[in-house]
PDB file of N, CA and C in Angstrom:
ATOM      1  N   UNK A   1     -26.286  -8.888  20.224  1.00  0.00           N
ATOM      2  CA  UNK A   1     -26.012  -9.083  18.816  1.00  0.00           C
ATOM      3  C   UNK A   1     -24.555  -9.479  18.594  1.00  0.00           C
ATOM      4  N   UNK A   2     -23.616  -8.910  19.077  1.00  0.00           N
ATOM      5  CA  UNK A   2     -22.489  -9.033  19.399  1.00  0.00           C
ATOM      6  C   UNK A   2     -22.071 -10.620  19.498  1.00  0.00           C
ATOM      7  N   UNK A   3     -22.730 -10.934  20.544  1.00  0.00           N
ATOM      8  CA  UNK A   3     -22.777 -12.643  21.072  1.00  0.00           C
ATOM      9  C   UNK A   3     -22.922 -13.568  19.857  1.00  0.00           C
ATOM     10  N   UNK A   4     -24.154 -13.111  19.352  1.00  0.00           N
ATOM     11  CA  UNK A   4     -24.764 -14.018  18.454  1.00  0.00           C
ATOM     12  C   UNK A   4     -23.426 -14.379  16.932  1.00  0.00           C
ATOM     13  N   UNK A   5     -23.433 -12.884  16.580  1.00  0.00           N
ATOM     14  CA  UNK A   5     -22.104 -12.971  15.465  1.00  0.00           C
ATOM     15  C   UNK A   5     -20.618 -13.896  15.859  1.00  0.00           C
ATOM     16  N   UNK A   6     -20.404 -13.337  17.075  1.00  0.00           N
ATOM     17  CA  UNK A   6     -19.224 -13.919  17.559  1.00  0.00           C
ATOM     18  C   UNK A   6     -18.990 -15.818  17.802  1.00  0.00           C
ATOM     19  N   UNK A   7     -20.334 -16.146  17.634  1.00  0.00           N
ATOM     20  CA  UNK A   7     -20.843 -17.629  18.437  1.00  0.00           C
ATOM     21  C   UNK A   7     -20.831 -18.007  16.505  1.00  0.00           C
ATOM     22  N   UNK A   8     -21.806 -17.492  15.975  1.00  0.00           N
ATOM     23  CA  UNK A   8     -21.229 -17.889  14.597  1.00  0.00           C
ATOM     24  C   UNK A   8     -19.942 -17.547  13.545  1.00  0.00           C
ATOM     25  N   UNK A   9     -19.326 -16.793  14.403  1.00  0.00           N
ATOM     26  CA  UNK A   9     -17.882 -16.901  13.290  1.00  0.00           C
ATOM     27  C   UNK A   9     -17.191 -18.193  13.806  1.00  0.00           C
ATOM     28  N   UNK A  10     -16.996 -18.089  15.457  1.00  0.00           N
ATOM     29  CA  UNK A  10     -16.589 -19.524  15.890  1.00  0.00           C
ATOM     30  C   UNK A  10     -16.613 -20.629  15.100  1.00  0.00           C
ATOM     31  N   UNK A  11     -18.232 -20.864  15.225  1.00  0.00           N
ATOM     32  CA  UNK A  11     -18.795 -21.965  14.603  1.00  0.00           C
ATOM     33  C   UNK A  11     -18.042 -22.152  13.368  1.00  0.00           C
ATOM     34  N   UNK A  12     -18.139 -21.421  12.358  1.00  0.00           N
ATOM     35  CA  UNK A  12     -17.670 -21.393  11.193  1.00  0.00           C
ATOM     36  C   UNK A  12     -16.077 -21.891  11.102  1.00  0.00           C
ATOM     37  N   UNK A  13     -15.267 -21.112  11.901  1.00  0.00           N
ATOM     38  CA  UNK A  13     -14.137 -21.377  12.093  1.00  0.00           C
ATOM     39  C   UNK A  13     -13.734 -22.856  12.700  1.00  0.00           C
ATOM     40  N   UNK A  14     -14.813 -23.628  13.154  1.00  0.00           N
ATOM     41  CA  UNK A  14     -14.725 -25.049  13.663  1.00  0.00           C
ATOM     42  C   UNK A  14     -15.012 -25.852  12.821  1.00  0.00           C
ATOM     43  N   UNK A  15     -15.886 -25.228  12.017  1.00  0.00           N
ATOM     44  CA  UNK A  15     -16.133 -26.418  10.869  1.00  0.00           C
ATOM     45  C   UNK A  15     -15.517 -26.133   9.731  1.00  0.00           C
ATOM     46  N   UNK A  16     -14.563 -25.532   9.319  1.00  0.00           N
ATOM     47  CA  UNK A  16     -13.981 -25.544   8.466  1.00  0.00           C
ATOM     48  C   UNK A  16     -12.202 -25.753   9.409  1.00  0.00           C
ATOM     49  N   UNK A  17     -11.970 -25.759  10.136  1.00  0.00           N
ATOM     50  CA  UNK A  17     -10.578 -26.503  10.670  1.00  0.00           C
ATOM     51  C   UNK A  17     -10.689 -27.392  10.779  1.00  0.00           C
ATOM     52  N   UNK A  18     -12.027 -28.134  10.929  1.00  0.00           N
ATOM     53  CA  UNK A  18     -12.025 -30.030  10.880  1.00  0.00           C
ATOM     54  C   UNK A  18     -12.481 -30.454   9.877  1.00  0.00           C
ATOM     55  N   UNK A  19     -12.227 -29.701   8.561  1.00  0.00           N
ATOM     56  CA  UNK A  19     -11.690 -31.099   7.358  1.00  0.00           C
ATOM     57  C   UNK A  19     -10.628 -30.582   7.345  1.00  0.00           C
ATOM     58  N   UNK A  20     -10.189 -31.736   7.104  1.00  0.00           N
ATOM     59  CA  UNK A  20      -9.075 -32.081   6.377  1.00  0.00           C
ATOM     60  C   UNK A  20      -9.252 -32.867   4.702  1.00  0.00           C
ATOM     61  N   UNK A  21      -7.821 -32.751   3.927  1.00  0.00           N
ATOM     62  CA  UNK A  21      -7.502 -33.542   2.466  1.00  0.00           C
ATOM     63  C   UNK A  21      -6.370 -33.518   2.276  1.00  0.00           C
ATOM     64  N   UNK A  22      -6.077 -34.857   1.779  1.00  0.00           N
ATOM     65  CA  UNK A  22      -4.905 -35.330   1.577  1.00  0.00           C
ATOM     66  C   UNK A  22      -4.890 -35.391  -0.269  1.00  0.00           C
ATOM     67  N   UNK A  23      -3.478 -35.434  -0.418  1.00  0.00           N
ATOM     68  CA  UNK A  23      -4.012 -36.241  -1.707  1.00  0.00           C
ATOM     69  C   UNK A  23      -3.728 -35.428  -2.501  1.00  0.00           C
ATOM     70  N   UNK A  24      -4.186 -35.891  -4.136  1.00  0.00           N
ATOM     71  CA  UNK A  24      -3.852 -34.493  -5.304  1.00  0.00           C
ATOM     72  C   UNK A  24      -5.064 -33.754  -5.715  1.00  0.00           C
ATOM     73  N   UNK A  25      -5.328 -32.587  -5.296  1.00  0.00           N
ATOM     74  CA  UNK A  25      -6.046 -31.952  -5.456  1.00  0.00           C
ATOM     75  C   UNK A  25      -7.020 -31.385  -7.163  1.00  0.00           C
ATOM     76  N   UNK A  26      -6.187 -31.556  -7.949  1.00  0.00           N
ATOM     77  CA  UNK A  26      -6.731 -31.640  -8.666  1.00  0.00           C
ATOM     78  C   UNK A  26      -7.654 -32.533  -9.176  1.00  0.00           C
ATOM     79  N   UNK A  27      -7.173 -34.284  -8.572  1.00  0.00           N
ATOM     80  CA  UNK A  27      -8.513 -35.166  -8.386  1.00  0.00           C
ATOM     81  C   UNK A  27      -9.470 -35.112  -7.851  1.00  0.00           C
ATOM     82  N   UNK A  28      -9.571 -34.122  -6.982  1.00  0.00           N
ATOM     83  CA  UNK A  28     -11.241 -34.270  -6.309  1.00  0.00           C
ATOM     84  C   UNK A  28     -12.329 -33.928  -6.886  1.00  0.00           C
ATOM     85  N   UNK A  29     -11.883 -33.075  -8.166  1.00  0.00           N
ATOM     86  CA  UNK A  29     -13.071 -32.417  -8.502  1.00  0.00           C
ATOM     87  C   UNK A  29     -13.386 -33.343 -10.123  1.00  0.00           C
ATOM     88  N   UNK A  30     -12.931 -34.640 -10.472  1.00  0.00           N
ATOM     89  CA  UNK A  30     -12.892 -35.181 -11.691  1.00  0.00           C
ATOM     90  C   UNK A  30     -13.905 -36.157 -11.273  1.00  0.00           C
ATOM     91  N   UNK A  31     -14.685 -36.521 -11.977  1.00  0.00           N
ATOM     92  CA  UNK A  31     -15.177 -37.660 -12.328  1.00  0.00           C
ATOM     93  C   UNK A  31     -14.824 -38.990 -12.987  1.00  0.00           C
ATOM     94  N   UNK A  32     -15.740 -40.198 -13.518  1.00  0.00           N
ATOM     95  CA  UNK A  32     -15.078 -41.490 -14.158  1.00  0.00           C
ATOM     96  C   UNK A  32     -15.015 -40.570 -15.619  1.00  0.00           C
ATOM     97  N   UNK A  33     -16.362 -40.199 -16.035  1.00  0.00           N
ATOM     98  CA  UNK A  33     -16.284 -39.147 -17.209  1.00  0.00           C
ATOM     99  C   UNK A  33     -15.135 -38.167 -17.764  1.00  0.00           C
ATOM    100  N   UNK A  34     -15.140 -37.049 -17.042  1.00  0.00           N
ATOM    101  CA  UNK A  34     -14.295 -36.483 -17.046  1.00  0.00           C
ATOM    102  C   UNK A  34     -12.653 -36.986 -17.469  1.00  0.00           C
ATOM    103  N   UNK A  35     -12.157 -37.787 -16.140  1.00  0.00           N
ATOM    104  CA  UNK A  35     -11.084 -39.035 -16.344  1.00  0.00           C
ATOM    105  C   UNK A  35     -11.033 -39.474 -18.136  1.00  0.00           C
ATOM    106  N   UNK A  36     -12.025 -39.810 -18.170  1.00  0.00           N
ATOM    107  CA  UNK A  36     -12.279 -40.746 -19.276  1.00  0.00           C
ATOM    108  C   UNK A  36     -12.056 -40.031 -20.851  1.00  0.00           C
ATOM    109  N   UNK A  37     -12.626 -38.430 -20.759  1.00  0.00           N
ATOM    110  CA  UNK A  37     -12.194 -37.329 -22.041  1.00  0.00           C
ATOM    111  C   UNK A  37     -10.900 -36.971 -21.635  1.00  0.00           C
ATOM    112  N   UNK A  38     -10.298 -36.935 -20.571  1.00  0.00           N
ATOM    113  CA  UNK A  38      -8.476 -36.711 -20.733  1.00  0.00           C
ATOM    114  C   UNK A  38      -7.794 -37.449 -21.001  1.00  0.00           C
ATOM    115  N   UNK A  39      -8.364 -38.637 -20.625  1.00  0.00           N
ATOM    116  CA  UNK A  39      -6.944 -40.204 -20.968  1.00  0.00           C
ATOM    117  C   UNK A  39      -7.512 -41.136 -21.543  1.00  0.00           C
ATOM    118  N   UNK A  40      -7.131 -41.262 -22.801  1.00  0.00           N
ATOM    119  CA  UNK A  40      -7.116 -42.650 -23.698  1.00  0.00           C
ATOM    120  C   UNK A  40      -6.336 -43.442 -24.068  1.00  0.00           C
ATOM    121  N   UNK A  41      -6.510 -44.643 -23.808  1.00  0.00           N
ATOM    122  CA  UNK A  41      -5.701 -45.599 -23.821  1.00  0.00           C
ATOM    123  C   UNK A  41      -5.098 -45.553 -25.349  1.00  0.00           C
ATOM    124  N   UNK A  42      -3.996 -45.798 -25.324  1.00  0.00           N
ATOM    125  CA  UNK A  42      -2.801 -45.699 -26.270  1.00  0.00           C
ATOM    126  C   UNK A  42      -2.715 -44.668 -26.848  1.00  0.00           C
ATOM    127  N   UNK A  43      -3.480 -43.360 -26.465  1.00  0.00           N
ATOM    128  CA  UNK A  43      -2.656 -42.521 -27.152  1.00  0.00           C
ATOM    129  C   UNK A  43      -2.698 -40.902 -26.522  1.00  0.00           C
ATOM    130  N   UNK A  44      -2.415 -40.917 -25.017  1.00  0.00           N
ATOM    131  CA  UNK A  44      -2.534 -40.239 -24.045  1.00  0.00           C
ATOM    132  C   UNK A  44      -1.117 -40.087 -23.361  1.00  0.00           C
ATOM    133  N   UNK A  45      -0.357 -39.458 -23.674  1.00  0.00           N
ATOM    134  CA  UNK A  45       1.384 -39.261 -22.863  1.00  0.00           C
ATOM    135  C   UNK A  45       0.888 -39.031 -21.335  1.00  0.00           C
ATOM    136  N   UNK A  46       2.304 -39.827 -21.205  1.00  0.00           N
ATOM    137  CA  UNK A  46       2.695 -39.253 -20.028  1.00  0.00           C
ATOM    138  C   UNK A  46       2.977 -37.462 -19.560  1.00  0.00           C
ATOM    139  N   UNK A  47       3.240 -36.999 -20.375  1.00  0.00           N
ATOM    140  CA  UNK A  47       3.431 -35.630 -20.276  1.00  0.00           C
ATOM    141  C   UNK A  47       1.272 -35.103 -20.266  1.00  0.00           C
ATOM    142  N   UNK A  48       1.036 -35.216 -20.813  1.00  0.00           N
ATOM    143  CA  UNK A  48      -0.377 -34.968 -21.138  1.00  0.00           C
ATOM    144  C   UNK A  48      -1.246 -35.162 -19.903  1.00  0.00           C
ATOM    145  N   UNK A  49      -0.849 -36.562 -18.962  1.00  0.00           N
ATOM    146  CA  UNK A  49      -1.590 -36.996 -18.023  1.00  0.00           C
ATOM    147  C   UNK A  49      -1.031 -36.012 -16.540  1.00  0.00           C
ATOM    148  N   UNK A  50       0.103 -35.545 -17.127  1.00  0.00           N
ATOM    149  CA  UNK A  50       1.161 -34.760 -15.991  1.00  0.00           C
ATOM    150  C   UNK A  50       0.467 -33.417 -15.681  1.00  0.00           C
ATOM    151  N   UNK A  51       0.256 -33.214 -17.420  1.00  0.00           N
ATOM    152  CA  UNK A  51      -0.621 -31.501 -17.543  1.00  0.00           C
ATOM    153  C   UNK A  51      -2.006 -31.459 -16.764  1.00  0.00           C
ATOM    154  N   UNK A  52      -2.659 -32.849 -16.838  1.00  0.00           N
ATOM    155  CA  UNK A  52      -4.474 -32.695 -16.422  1.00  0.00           C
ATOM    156  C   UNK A  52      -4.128 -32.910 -14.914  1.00  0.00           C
ATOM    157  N   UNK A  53      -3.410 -33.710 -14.328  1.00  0.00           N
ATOM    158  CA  UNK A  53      -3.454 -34.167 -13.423  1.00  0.00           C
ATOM    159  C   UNK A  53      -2.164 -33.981 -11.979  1.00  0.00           C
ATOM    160  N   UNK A  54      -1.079 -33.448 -12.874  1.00  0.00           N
ATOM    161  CA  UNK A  54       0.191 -33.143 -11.804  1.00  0.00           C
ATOM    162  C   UNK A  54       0.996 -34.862 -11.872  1.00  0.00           C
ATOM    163  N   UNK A  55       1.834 -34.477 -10.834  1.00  0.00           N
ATOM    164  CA  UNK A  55       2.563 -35.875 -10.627  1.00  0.00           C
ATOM    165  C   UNK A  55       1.669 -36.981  -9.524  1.00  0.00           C
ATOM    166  N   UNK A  56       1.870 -38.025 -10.181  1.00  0.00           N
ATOM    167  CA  UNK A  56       1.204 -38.851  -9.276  1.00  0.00           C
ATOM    168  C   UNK A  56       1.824 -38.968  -7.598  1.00  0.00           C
ATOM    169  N   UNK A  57       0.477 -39.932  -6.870  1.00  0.00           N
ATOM    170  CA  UNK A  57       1.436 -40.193  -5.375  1.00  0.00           C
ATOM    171  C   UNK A  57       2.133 -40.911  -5.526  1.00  0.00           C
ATOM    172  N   UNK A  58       2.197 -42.390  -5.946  1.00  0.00           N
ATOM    173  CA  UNK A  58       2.631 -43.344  -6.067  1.00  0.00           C
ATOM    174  C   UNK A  58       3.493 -43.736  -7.578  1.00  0.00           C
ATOM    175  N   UNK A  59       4.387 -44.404  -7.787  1.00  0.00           N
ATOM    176  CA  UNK A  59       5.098 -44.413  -9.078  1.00  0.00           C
ATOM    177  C   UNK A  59       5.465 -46.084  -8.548  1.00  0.00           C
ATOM    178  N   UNK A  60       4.981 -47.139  -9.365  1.00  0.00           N
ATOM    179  CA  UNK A  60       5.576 -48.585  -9.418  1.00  0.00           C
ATOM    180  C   UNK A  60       5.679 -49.145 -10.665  1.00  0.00           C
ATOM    181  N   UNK A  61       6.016 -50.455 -10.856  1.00  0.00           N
ATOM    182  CA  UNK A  61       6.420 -51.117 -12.212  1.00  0.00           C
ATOM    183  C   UNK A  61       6.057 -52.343 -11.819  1.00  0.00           C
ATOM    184  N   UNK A  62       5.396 -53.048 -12.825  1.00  0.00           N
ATOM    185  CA  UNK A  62       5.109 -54.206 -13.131  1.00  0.00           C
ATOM    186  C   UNK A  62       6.705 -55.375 -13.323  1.00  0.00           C
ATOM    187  N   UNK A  63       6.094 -56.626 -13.587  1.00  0.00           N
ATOM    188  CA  UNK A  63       7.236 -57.243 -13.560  1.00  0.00           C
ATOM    189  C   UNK A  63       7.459 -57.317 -14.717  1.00  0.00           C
ATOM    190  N   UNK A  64       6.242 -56.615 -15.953  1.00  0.00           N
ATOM    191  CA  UNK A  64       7.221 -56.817 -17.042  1.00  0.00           C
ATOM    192  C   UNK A  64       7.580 -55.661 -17.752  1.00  0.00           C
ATOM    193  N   UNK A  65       7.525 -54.591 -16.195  1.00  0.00           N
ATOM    194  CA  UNK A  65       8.355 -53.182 -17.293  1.00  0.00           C
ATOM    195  C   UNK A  65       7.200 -52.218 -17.333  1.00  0.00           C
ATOM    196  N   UNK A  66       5.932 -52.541 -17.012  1.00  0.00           N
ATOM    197  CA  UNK A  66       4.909 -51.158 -17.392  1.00  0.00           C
ATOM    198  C   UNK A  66       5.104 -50.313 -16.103  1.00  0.00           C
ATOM    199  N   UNK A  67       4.988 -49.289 -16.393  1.00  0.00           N
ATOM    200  CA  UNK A  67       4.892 -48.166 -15.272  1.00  0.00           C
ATOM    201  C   UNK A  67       3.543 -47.710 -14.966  1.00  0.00           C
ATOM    202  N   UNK A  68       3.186 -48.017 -13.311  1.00  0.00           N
ATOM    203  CA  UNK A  68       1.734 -47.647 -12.458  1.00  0.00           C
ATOM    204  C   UNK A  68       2.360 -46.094 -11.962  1.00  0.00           C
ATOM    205  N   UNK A  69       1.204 -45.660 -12.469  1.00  0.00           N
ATOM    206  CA  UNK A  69       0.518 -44.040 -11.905  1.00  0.00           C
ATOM    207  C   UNK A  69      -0.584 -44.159 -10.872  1.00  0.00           C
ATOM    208  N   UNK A  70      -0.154 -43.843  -9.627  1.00  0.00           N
ATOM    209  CA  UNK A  70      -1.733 -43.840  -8.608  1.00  0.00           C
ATOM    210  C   UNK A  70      -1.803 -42.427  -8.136  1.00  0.00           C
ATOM    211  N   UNK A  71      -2.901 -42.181  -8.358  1.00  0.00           N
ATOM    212  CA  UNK A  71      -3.264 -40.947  -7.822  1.00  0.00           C
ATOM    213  C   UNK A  71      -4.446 -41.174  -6.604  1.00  0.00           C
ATOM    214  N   UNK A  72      -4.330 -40.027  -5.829  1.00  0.00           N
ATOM    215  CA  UNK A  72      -4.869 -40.134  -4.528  1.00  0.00           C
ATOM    216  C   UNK A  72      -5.708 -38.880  -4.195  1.00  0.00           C
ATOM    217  N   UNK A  73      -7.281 -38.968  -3.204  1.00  0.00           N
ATOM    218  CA  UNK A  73      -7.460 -37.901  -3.161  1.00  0.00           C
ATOM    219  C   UNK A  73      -8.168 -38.510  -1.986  1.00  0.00           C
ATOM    220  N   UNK A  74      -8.321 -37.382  -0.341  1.00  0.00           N
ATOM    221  CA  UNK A  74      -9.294 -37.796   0.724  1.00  0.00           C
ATOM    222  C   UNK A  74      -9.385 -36.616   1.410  1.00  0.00           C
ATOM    223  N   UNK A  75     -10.850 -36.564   1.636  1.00  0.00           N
ATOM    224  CA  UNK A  75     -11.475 -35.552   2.419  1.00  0.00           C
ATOM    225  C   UNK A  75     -12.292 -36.426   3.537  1.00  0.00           C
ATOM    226  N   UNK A  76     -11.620 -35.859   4.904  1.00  0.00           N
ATOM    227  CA  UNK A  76     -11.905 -36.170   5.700  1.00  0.00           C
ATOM    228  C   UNK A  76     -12.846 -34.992   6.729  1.00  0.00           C
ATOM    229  N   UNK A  77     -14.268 -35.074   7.086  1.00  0.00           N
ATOM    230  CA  UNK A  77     -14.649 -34.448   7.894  1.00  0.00           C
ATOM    231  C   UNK A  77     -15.387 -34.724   8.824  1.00  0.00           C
ATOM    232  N   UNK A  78     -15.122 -34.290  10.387  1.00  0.00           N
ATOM    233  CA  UNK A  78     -15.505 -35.031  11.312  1.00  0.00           C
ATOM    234  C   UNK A  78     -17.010 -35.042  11.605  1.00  0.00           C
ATOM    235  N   UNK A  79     -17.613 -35.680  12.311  1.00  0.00           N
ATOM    236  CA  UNK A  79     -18.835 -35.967  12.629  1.00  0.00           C
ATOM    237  C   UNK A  79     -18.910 -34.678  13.758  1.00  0.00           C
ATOM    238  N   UNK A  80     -21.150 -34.950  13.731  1.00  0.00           N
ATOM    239  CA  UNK A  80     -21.269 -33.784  14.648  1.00  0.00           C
ATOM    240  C   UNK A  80     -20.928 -33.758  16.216  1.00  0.00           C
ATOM    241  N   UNK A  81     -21.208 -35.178  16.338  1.00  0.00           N
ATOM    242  CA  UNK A  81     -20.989 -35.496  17.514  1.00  0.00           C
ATOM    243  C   UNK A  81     -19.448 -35.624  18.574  1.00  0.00           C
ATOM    244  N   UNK A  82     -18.842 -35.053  17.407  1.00  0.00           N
ATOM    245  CA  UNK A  82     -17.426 -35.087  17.898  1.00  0.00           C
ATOM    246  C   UNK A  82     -17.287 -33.625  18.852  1.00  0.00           C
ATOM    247  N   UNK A  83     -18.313 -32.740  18.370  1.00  0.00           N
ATOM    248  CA  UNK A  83     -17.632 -31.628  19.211  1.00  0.00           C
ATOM    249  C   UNK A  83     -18.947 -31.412  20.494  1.00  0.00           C
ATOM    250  N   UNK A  84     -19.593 -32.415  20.530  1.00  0.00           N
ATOM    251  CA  UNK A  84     -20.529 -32.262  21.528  1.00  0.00           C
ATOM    252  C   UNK A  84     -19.870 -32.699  23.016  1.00  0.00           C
ATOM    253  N   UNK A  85     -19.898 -31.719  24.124  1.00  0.00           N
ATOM    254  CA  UNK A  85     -18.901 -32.193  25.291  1.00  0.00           C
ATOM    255  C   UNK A  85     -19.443 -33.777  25.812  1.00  0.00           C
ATOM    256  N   UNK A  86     -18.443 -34.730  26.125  1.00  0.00           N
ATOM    257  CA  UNK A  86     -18.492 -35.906  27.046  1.00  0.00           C
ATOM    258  C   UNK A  86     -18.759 -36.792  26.017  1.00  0.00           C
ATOM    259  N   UNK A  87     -19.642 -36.728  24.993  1.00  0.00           N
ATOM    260  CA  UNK A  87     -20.353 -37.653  23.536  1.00  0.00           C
ATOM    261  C   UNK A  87     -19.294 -37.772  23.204  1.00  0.00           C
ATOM    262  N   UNK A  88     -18.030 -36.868  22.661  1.00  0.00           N
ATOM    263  CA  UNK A  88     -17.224 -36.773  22.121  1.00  0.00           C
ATOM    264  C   UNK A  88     -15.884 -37.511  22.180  1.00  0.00           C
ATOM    265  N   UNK A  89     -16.233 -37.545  23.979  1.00  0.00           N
ATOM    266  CA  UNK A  89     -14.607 -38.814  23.820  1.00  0.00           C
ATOM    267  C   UNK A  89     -15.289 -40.201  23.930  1.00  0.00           C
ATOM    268  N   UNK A  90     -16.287 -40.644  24.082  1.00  0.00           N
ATOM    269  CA  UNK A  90     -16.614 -41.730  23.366  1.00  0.00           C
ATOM    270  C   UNK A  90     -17.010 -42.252  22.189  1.00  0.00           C
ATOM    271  N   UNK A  91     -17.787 -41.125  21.359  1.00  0.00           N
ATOM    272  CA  UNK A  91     -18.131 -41.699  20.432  1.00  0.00           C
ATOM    273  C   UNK A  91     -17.647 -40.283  19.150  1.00  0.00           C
ATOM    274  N   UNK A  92     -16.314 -40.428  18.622  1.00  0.00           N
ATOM    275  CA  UNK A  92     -16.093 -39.897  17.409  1.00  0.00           C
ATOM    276  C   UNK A  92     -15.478 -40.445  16.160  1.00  0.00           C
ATOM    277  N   UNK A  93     -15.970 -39.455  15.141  1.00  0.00           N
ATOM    278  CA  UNK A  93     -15.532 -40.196  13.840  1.00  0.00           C
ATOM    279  C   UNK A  93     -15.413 -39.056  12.698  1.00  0.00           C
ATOM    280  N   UNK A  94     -15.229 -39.658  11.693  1.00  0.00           N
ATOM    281  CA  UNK A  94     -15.100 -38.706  10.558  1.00  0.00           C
ATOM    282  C   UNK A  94     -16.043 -39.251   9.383  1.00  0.00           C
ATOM    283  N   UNK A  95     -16.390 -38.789   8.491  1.00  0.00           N
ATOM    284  CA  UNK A  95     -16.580 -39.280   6.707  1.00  0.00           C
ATOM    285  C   UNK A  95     -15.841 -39.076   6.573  1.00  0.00           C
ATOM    286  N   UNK A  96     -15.216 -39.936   5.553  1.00  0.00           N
ATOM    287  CA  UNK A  96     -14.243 -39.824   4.934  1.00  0.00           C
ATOM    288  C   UNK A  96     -14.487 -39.993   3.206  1.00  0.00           C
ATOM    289  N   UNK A  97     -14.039 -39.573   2.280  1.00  0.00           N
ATOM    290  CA  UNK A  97     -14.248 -39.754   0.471  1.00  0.00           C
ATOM    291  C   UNK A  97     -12.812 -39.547   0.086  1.00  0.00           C
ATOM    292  N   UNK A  98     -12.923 -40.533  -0.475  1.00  0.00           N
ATOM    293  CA  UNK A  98     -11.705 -41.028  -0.970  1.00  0.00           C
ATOM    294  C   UNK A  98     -11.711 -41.431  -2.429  1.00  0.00           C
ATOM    295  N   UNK A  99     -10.619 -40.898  -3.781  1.00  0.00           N
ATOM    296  CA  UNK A  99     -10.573 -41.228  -4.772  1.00  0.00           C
ATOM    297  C   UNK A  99      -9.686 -42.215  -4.978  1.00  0.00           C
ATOM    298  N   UNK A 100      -9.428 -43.085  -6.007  1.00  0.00           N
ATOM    299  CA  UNK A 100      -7.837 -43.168  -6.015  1.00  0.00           C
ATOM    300  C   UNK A 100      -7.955 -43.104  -7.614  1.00  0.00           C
ATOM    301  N   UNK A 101      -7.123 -43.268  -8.848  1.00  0.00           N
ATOM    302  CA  UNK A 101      -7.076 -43.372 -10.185  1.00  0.00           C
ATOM    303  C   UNK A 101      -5.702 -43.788 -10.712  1.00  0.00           C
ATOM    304  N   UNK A 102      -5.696 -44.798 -11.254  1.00  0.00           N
ATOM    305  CA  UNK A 102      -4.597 -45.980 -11.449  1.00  0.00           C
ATOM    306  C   UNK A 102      -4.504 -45.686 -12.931  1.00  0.00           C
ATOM    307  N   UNK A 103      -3.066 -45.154 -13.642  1.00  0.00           N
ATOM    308  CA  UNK A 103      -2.784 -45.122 -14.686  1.00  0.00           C
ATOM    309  C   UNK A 103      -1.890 -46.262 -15.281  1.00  0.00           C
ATOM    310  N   UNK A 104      -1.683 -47.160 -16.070  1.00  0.00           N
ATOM    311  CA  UNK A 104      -0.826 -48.135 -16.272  1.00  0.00           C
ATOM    312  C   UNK A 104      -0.624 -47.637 -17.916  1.00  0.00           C
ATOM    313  N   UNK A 105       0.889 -47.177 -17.767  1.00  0.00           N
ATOM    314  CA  UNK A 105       1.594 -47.323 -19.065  1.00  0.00           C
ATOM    315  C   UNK A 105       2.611 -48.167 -19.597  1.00  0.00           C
ATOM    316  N   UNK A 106       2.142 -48.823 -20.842  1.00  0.00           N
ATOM    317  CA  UNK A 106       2.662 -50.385 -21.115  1.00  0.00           C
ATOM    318  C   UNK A 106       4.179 -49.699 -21.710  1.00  0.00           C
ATOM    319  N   UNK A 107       5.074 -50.436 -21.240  1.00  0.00           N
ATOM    320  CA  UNK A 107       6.345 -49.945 -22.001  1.00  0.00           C
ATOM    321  C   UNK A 107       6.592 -50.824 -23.028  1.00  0.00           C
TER     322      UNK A 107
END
């Protein structure tokens, strides 16, 4: 019995050390919807988008002055076959899900 518990905490402990996420966490769990009842175009602050969402990854500018917000989100988790012995160094991989959400404020 001993064995058996010990073989599944392992387990457990393997599949949850191989995901990984990058990214802003508060995006993973939003939808286009969701997105869509927090930010409206022209009349959604910057401070407002800061509160739902944190600081973005990315911060750029257009050439005529608007300021890009990108936000980022990726969960990466590996395949089964990655931890199967000899399968594994030939053939591994991950899923990967990936958000991104592009804010453009016109100055």
């Amino acid at each position: 019995m001993k064995i058996v518990k010990g073989f599944a905490g392992a387990a457990v402990v393997i599949l949850l050390a191989g995901c990984a996420t990058a990214g802003n966490e508060k995006l993973k769990d939003h939808t286009q919807s969701t997105i869509s009842q927090r930010i409206t175009e022209g009349r959604t602050t910057k401070n407002q988008v800061i509160a739902a969402l944190g600081q973005p990854s990315v911060v750029s500018f257009t050439d005529a002055g608007n300021e890009i917000w990108t936000y980022k989100h990726a969960r990466a988790t590996p395949q089964a076959q990655n931890f199967i012995p000899l399968v594994g160094l030939f053939s591994s991989g991950a899923d990967v899900k990936t958000k991104e959400l592009v804010v453009m404020f016109k100055g």
